[in-house]
C-alpha atoms as a PDB file:
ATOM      1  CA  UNK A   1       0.124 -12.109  -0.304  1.00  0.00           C
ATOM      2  CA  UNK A   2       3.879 -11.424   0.370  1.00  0.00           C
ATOM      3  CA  UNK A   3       5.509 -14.282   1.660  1.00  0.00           C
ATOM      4  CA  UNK A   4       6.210 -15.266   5.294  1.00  0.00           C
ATOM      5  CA  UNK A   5      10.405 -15.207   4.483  1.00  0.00           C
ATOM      6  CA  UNK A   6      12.927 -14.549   8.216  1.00  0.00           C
ATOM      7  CA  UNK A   7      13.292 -10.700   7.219  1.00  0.00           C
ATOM      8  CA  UNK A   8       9.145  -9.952   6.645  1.00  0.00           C
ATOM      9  CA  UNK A   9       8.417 -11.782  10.377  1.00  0.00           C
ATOM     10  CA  UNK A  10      11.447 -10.268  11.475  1.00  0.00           C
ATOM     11  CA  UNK A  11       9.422  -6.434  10.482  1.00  0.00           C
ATOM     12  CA  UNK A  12       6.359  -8.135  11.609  1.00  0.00           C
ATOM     13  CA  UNK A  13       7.777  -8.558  15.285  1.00  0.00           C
ATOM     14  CA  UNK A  14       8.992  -5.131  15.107  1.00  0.00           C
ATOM     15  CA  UNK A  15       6.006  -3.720  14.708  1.00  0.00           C
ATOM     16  CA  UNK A  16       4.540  -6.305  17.059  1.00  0.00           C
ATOM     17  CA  UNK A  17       6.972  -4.736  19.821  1.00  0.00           C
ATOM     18  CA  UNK A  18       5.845  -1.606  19.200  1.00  0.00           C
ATOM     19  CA  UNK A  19       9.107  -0.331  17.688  1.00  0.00           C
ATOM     20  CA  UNK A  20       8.101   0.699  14.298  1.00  0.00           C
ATOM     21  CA  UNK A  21       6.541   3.873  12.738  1.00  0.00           C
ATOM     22  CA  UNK A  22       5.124   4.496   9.213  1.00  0.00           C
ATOM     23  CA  UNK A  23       5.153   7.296   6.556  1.00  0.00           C
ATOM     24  CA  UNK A  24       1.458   8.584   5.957  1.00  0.00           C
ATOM     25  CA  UNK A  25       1.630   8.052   1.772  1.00  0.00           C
ATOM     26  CA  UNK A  26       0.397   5.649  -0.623  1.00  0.00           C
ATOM     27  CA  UNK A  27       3.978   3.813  -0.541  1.00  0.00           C
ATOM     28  CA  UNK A  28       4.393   3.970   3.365  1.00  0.00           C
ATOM     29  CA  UNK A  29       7.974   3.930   4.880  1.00  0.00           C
ATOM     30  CA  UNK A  30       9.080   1.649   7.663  1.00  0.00           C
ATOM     31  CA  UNK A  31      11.295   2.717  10.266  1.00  0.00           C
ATOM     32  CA  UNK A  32      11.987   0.355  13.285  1.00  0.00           C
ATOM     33  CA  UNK A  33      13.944   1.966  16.005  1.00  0.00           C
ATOM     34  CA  UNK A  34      13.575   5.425  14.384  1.00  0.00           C
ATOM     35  CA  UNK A  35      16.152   3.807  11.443  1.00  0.00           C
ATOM     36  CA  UNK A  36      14.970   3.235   7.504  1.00  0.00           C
ATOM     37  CA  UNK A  37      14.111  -0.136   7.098  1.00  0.00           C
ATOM     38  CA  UNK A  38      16.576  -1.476   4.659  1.00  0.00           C
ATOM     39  CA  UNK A  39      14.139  -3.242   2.472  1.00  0.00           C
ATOM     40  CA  UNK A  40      11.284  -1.042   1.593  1.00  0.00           C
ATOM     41  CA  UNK A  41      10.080  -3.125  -0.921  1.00  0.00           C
ATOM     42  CA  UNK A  42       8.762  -5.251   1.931  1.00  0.00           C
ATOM     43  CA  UNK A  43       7.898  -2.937   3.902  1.00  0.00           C
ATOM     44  CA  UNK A  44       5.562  -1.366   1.378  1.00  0.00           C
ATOM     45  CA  UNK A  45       4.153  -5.297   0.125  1.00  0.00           C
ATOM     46  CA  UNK A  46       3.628  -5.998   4.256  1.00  0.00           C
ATOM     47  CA  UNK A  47       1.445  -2.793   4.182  1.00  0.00           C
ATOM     48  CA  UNK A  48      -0.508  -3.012   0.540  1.00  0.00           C
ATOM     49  CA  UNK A  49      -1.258  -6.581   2.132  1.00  0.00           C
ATOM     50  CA  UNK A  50      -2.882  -5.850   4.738  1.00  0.00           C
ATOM     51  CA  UNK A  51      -0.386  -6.884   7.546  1.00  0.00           C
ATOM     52  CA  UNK A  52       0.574  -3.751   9.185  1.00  0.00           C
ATOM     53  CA  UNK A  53      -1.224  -0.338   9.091  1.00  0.00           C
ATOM     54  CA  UNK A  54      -1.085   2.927  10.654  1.00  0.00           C
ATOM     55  CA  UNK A  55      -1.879   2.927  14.151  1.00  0.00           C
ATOM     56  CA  UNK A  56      -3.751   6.480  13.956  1.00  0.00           C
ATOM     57  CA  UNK A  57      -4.162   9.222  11.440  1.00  0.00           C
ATOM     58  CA  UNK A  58      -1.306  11.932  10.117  1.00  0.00           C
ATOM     59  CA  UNK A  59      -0.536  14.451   7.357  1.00  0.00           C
ATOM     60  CA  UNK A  60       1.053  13.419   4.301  1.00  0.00           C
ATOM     61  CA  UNK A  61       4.780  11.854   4.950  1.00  0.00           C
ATOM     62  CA  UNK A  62       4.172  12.335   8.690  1.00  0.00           C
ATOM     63  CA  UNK A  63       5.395   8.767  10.609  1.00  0.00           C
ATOM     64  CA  UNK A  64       2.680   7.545  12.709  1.00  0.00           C
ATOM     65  CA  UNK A  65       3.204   4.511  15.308  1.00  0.00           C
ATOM     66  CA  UNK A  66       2.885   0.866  13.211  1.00  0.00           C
ATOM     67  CA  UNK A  67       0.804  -1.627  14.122  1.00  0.00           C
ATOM     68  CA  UNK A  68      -0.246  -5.126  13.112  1.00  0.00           C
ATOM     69  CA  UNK A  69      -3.599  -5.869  11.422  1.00  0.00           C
ATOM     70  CA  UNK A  70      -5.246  -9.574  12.631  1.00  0.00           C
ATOM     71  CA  UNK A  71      -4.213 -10.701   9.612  1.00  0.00           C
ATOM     72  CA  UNK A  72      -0.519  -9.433  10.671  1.00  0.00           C
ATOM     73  CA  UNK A  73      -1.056 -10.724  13.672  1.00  0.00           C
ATOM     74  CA  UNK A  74      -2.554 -14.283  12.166  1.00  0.00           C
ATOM     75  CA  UNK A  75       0.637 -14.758  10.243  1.00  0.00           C
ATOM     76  CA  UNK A  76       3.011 -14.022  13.175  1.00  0.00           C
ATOM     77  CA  UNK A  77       1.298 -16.339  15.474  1.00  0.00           C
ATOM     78  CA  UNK A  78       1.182 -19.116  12.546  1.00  0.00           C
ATOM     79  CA  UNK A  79       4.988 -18.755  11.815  1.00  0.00           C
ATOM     80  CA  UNK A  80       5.896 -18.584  15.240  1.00  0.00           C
ATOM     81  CA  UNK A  81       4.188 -21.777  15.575  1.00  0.00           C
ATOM     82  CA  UNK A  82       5.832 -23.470  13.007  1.00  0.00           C
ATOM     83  CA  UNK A  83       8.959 -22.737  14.303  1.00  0.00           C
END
C-alpha cells in the first residue's frame, strides 16, 4: 500500500471534496480542479490501491468524477486523526 506522505492525503482530500476526475484506462489520470495532477505516479499507486476509484462508468480515456473507496476514506480519517 502506497504510503500516507502530505502530497497522497493532500489528492486524497481532493477527491474527498469532490474536485477530482479520473481517466477511464488501466493507468488512470488525476486531475483536481480540471488541472493534471503533477505526480501521476501517485495518482496511479492511490488508484491500483484501492483508495480512489471511478465514481461511475466511461469510455476509454474519458474523465469520470473521483471518488474515495472506504479504504480511501479509512486512511483519510486515520491521518487526519493523527494530526
Amino acid at each position: 500500500m502506497i504510503s500516507a506522505n502530505r502530497r497522497s492525503l493532500a489528492m486524497l482530500r481532493a477527491v474527498a471534496s469532490g474536485r477530482a476526475q479520473l481517466t477511464c484506462s488501466s493507468e488512470p489520470d488525476l486531475f483536481i480542479d480540471g488541472v493534471p495532477c503533477c505526480d501521476q505516479f501517485t495518482a496511479h499507486a492511490l488508484s491500483h490501491d484501492g483508495l480512489i476509484r471511478p465514481a461511475g462508468p466511461g469510455g476509454t480515456g474519458q474523465r469520470v468524477p473521483a471518488e474515495l473507496t472506504e479504504t480511501g476514506r479509512e486512511l483519510l480519517t486515520t491521518q487526519l486523526a493523527v494530526a
